[in-house]
C-alpha atoms as a PDB file:
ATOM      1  CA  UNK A   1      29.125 -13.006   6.197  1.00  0.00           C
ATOM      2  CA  UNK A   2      32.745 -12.438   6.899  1.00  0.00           C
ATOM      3  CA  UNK A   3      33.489  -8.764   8.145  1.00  0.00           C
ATOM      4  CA  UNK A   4      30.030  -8.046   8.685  1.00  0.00           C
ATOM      5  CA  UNK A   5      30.538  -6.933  12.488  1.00  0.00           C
ATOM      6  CA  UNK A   6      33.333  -4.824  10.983  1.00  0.00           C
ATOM      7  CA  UNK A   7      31.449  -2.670   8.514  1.00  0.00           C
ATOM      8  CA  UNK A   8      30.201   0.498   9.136  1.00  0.00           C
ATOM      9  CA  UNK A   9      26.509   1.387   8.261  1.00  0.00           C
ATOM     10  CA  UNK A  10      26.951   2.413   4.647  1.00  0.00           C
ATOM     11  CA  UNK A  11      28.945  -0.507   4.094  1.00  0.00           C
ATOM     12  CA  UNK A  12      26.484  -2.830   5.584  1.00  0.00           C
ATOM     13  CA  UNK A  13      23.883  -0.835   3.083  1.00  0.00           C
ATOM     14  CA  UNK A  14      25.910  -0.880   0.313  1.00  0.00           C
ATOM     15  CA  UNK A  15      26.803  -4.471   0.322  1.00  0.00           C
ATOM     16  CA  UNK A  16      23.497  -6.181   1.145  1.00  0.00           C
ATOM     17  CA  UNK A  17      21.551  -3.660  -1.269  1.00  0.00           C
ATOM     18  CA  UNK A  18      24.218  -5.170  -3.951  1.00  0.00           C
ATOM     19  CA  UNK A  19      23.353  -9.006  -2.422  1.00  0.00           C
ATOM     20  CA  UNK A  20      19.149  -8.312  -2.344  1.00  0.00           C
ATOM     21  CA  UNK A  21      20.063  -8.330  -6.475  1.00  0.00           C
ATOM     22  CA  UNK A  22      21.021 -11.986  -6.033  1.00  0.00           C
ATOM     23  CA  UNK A  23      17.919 -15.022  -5.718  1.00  0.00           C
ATOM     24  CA  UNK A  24      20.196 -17.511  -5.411  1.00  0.00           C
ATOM     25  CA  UNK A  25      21.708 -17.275  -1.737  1.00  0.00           C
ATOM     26  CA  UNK A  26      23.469 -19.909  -0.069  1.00  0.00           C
ATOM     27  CA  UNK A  27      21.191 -21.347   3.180  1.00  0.00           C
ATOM     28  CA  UNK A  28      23.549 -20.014   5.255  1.00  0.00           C
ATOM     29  CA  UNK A  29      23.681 -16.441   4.186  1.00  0.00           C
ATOM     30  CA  UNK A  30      19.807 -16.920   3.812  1.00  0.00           C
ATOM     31  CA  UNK A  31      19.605 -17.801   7.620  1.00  0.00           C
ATOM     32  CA  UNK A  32      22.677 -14.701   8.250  1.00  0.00           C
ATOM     33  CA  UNK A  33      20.042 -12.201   6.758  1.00  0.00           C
ATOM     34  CA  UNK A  34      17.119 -13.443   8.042  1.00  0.00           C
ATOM     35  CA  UNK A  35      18.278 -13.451  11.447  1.00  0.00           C
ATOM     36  CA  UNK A  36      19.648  -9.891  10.036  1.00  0.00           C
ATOM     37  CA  UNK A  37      16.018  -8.757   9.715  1.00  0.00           C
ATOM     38  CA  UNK A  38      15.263  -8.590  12.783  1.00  0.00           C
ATOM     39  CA  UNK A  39      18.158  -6.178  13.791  1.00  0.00           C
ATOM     40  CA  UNK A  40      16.807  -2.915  14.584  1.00  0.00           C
ATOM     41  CA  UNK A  41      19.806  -1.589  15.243  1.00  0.00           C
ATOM     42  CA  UNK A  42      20.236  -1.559  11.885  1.00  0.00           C
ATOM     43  CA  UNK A  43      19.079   1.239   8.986  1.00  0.00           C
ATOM     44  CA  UNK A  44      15.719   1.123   7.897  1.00  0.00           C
ATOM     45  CA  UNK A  45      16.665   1.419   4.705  1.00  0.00           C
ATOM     46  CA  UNK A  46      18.973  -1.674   4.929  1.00  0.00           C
ATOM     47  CA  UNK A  47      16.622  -3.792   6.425  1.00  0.00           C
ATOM     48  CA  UNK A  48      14.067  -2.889   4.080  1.00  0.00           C
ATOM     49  CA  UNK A  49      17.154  -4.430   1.346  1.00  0.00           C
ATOM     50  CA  UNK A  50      17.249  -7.437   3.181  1.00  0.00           C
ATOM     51  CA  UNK A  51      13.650  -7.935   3.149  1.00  0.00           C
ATOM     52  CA  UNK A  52      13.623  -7.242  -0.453  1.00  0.00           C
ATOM     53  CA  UNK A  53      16.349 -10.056  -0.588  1.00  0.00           C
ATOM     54  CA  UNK A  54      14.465 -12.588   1.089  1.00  0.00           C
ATOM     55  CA  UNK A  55      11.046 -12.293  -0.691  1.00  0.00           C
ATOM     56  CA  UNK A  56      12.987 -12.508  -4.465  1.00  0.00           C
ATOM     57  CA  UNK A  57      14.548 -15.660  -2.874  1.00  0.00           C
ATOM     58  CA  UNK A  58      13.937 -18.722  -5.464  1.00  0.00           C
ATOM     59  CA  UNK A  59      14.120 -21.196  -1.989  1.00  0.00           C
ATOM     60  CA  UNK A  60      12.325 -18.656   0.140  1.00  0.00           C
ATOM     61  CA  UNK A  61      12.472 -19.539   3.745  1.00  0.00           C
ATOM     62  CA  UNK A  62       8.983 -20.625   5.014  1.00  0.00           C
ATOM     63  CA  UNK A  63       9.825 -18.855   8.754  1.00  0.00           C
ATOM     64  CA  UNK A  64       9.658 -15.299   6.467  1.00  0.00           C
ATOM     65  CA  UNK A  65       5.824 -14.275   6.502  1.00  0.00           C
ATOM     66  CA  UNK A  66       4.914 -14.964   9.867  1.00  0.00           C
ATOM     67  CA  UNK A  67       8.677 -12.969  10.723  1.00  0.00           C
ATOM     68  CA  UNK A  68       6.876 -10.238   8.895  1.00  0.00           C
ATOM     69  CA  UNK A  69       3.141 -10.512  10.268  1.00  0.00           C
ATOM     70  CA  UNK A  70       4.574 -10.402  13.489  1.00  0.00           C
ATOM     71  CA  UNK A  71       6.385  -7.005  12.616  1.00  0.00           C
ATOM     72  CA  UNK A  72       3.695  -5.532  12.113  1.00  0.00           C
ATOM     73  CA  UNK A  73       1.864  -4.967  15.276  1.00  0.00           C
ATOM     74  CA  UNK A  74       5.119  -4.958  17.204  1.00  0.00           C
ATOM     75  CA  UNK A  75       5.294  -1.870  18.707  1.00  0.00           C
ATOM     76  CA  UNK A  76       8.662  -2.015  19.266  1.00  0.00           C
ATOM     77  CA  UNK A  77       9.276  -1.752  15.842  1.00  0.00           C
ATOM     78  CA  UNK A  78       8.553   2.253  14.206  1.00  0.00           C
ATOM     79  CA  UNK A  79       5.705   3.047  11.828  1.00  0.00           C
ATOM     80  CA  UNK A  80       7.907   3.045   9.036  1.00  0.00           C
ATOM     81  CA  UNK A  81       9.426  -0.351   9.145  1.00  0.00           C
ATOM     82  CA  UNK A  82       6.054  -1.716  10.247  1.00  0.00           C
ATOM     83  CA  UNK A  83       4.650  -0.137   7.065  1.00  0.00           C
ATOM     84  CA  UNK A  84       7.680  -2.128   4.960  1.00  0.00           C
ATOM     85  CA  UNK A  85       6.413  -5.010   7.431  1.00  0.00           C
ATOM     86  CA  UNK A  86       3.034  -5.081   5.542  1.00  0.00           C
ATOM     87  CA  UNK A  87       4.955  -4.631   1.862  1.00  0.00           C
ATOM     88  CA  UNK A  88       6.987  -7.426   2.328  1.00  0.00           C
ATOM     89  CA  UNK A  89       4.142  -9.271   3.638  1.00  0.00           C
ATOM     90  CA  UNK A  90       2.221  -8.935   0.976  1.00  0.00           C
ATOM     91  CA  UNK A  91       4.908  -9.644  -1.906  1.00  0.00           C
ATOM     92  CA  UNK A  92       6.049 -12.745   0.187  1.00  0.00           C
ATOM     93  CA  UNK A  93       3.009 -14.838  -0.201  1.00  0.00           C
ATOM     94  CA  UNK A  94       3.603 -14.930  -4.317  1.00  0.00           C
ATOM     95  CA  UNK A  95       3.985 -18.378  -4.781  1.00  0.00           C
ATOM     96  CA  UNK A  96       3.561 -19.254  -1.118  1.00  0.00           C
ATOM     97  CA  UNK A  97       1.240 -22.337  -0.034  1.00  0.00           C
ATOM     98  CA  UNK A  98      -1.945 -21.605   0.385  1.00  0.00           C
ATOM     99  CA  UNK A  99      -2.528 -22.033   4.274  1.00  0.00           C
ATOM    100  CA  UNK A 100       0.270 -19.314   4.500  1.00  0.00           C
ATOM    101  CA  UNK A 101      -1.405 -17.195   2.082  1.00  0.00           C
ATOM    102  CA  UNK A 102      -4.662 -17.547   3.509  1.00  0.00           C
ATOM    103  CA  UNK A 103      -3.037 -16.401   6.771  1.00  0.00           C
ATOM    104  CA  UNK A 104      -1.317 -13.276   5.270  1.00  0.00           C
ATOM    105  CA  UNK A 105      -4.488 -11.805   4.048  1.00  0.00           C
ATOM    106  CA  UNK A 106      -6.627 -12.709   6.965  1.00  0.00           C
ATOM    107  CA  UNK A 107      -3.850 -10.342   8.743  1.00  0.00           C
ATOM    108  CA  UNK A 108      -3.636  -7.666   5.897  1.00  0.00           C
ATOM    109  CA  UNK A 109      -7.381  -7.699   6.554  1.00  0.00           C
ATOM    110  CA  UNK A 110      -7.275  -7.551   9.822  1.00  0.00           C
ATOM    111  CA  UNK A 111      -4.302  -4.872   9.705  1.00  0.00           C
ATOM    112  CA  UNK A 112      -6.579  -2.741   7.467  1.00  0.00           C
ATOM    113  CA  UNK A 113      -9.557  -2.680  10.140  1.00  0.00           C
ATOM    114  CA  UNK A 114      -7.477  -2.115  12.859  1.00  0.00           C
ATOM    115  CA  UNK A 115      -4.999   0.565  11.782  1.00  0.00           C
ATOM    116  CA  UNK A 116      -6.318   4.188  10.869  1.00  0.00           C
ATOM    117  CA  UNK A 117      -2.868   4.980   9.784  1.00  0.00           C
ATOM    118  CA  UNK A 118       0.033   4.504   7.380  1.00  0.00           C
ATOM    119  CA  UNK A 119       0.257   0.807   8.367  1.00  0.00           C
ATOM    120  CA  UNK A 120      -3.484   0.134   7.679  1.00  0.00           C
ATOM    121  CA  UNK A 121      -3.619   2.185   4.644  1.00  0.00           C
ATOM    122  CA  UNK A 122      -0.675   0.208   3.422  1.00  0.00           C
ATOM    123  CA  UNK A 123      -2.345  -2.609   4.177  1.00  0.00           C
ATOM    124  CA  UNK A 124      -5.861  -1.496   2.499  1.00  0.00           C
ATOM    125  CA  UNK A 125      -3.680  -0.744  -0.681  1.00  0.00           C
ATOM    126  CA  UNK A 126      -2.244  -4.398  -1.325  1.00  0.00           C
ATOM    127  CA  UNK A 127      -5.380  -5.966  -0.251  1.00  0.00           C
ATOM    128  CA  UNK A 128      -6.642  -4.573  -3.616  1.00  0.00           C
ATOM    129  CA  UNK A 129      -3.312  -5.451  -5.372  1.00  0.00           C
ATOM    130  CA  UNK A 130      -3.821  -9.177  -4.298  1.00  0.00           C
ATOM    131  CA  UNK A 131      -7.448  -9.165  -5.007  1.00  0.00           C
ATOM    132  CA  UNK A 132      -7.276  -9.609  -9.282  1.00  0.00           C
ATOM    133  CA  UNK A 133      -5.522 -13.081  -8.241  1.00  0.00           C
ATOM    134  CA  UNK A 134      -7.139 -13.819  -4.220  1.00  0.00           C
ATOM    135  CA  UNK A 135     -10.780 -13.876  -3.919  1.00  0.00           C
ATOM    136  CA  UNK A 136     -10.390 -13.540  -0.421  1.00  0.00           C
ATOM    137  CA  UNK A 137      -8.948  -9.861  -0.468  1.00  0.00           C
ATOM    138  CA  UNK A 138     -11.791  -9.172  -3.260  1.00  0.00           C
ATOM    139  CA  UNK A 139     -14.562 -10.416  -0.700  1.00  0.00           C
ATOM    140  CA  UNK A 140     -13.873  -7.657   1.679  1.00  0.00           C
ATOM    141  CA  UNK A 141     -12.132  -4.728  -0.393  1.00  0.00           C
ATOM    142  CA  UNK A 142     -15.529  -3.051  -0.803  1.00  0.00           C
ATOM    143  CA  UNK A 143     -16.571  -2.917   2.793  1.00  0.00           C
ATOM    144  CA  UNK A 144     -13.176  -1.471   3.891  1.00  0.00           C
ATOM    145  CA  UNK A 145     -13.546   0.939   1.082  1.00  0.00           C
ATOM    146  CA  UNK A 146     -16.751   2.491   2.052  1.00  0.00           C
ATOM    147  CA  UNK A 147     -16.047   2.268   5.991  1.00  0.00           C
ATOM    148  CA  UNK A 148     -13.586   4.930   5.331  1.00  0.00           C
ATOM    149  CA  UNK A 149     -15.493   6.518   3.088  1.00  0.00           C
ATOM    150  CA  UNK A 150     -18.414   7.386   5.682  1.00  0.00           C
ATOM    151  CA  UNK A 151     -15.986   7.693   8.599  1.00  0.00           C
ATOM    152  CA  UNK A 152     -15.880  11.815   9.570  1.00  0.00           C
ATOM    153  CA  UNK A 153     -12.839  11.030  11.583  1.00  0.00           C
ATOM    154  CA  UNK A 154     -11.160   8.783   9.090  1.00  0.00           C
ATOM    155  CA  UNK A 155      -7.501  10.179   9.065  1.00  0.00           C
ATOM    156  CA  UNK A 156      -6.544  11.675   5.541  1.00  0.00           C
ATOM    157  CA  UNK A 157      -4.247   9.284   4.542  1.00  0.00           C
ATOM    158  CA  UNK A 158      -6.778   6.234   4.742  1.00  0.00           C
ATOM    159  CA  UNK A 159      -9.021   8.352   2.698  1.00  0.00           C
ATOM    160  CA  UNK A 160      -7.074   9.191  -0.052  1.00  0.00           C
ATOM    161  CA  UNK A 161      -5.761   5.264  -0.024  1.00  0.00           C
ATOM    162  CA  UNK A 162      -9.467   4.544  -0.851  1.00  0.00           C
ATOM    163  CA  UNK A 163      -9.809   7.078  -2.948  1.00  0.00           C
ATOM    164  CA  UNK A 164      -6.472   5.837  -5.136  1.00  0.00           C
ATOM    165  CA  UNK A 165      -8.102   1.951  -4.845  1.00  0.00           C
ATOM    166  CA  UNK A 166     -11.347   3.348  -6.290  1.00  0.00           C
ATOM    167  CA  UNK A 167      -9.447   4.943  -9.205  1.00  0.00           C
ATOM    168  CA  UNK A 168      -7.327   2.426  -9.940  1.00  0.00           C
ATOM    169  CA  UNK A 169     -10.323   0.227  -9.895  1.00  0.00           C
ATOM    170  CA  UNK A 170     -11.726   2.178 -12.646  1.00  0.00           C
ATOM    171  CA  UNK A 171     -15.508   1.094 -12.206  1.00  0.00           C
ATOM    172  CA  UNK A 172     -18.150   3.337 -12.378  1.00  0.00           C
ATOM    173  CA  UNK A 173     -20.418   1.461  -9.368  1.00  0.00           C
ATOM    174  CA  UNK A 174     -17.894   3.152  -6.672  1.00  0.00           C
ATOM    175  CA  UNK A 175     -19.469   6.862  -8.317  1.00  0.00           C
ATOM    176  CA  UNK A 176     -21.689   7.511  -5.204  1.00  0.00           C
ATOM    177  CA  UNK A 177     -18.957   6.670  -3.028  1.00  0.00           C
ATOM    178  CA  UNK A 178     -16.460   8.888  -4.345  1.00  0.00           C
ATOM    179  CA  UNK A 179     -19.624  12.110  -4.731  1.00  0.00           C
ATOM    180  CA  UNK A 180     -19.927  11.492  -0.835  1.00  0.00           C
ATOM    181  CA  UNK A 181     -16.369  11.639  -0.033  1.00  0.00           C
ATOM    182  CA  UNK A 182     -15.835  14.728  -2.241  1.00  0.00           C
ATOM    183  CA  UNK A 183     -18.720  16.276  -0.980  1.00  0.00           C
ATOM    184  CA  UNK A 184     -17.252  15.800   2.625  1.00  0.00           C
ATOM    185  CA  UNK A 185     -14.252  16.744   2.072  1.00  0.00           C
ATOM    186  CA  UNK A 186     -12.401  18.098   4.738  1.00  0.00           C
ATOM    187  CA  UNK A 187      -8.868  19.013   3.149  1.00  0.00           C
ATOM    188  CA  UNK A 188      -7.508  19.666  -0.259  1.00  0.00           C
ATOM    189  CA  UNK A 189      -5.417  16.605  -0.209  1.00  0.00           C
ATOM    190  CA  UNK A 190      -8.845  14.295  -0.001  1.00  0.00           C
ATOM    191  CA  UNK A 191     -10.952  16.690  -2.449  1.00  0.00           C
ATOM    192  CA  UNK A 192      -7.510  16.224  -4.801  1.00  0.00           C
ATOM    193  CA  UNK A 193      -7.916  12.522  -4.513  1.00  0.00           C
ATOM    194  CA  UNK A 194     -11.501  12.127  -5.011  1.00  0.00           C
ATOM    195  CA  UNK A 195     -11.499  14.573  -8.259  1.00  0.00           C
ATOM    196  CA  UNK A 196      -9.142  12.542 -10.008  1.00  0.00           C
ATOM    197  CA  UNK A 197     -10.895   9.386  -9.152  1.00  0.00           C
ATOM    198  CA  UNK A 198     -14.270  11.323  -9.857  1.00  0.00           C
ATOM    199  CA  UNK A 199     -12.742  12.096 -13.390  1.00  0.00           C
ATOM    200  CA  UNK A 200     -11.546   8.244 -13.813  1.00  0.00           C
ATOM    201  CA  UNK A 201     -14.961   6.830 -12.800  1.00  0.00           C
ATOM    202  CA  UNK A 202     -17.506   9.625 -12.917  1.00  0.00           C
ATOM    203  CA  UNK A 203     -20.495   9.680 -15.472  1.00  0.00           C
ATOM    204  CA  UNK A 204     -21.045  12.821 -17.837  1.00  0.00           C
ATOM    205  CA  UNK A 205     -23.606  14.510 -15.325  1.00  0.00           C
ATOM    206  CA  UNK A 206     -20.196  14.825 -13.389  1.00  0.00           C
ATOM    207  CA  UNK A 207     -18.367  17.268 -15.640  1.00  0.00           C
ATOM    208  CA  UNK A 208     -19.844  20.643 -13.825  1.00  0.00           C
ATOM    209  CA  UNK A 209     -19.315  19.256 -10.471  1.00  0.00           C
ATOM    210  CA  UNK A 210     -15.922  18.366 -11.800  1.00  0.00           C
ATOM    211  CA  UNK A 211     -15.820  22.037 -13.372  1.00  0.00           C
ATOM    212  CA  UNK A 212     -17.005  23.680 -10.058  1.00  0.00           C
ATOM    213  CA  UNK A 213     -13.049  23.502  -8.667  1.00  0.00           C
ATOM    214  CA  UNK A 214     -11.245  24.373 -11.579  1.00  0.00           C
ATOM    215  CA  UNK A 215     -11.479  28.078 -10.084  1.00  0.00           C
ATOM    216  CA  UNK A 216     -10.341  26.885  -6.476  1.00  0.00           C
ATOM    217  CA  UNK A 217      -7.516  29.450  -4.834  1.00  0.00           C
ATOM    218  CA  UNK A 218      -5.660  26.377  -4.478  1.00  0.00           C
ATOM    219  CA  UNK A 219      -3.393  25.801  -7.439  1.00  0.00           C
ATOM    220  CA  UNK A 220      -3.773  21.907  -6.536  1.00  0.00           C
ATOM    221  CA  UNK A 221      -7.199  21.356  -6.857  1.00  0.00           C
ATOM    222  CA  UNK A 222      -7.439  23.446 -10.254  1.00  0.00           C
ATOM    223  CA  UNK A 223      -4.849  21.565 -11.666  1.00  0.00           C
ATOM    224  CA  UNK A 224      -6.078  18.403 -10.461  1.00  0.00           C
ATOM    225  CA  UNK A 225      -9.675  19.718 -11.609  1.00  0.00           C
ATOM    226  CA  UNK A 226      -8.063  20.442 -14.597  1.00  0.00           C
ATOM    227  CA  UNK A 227      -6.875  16.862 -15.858  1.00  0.00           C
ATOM    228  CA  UNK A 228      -9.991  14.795 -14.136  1.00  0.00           C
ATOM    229  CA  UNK A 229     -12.222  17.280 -16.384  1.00  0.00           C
ATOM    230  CA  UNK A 230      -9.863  16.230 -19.436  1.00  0.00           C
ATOM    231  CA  UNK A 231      -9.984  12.070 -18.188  1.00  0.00           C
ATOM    232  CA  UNK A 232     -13.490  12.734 -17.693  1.00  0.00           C
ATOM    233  CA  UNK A 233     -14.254  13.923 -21.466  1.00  0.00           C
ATOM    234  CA  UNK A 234     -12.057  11.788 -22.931  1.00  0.00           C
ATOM    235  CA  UNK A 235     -14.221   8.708 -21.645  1.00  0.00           C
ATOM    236  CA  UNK A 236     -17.804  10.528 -22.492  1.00  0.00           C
ATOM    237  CA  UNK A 237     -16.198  11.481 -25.815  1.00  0.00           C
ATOM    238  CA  UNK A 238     -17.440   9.390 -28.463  1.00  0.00           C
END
């Protein structure tokens, strides 16, 4: 791109966020940006807009996904961008062939039982995105779900990952795991998460355990409490 080694960081953002809009980019300022990806010299935020460039590309590049698999256990790379690493990843392989696909969520699955962190949570997160349309990501989703589940040293952000999966889920068979992970709770943020799945998925012999933290000294959990008991109700309501 002409000037590019000119411009100074915000320009560089400004420009290629403007650009990522576009699907239609010539080969060569497809292989300027892909090359580009790889810069780590350069904002987070602005590779992040190139990724998000390259994945809405209608000729998408086939060297892209395994650029991005790569990313992710490169510990060269921060947590952050290796979290965007998995993202892109997993919005890449829309349309891809299937050998490539295949690959990605072998790796997303592999990312998810290897990580107990941001990445793998990430990771545990689009393998349930991906699994309505790949039976592949379905096939294991459950297993990853309840290994955090019963983990006592799961970190809380893989936790409350599950816990969002199993309320966006919606289905009522993932009720004992989300009691246990309530019940062993060891922070508000995970007994937050598993209330308002409780209330999404729960049965009506749930509504005084529900009930029981709607007097919490923590505003969060009432309030939380609060609108699972309502979700709850509204289902049992007939």
């Amino acid at each position: 791109m002409a000037g590019y080694e000119a411009w100074n960081p915000s320009q560089r953002l400004q420009r290629i966020t403007k650009l990522a809009q576009r699907p239609d980019w010539s080969p060569h300022l497809h292989g300027f940006l892909l090359d580009a990806l790889s810069d780590r010299s350069l904002r987070e935020v602005t590779r992040n807009n190139i990724a998000n460039g390259l994945v809405r590309q209608h000729d998408r590049s086939a060297e892209l996904v395994p650029l991005l698999l790569a990313m992710i256990d490169d510990e060269r790379e921060s947590t952050t961008w290796r979290v965007y690493a998995v993202q892109h990843a997993a919005a890449a392989i829309t349309n891809g062939a299937a050998e490539q696909t295949r690959t990605t969520i072998d790796r997303l699955i592999d990312t998810a039982n290897t990580h107990r962190d941001a990445i793998g949570a990430t990771a545990l997160m689009h393998l349930h995105r991906l699994a309505a349309v790949y039976p592949a990501a379905a096939d294991i989703l459950d297993g990853l779900i309840e290994s955090r589940i019963d983990d006592a040293t799961c970190p809380d952000i893989e936790l409350t990952t599950a816990l969002s999966v199993i309320a966006e889920r919606g289905r009522e068979r993932d009720r004992p795991a989300t009691v246990r992970a309530l019940s062993n709770a060891s922070s508000d943020t995970v007994r937050r998460h598993a209330i308002a799945a409780l209330g999404r998925i729960g049965s009506a012999e749930d509504e005084a355990l529900i009930a029981s933290y709607t007097t919490s000294d923590n505003r969060l959990i009432t309030t939380a409490a609060d609108a699972a008991l309502a979700t709850l109700r509204r289902r049992h309501t007939p």
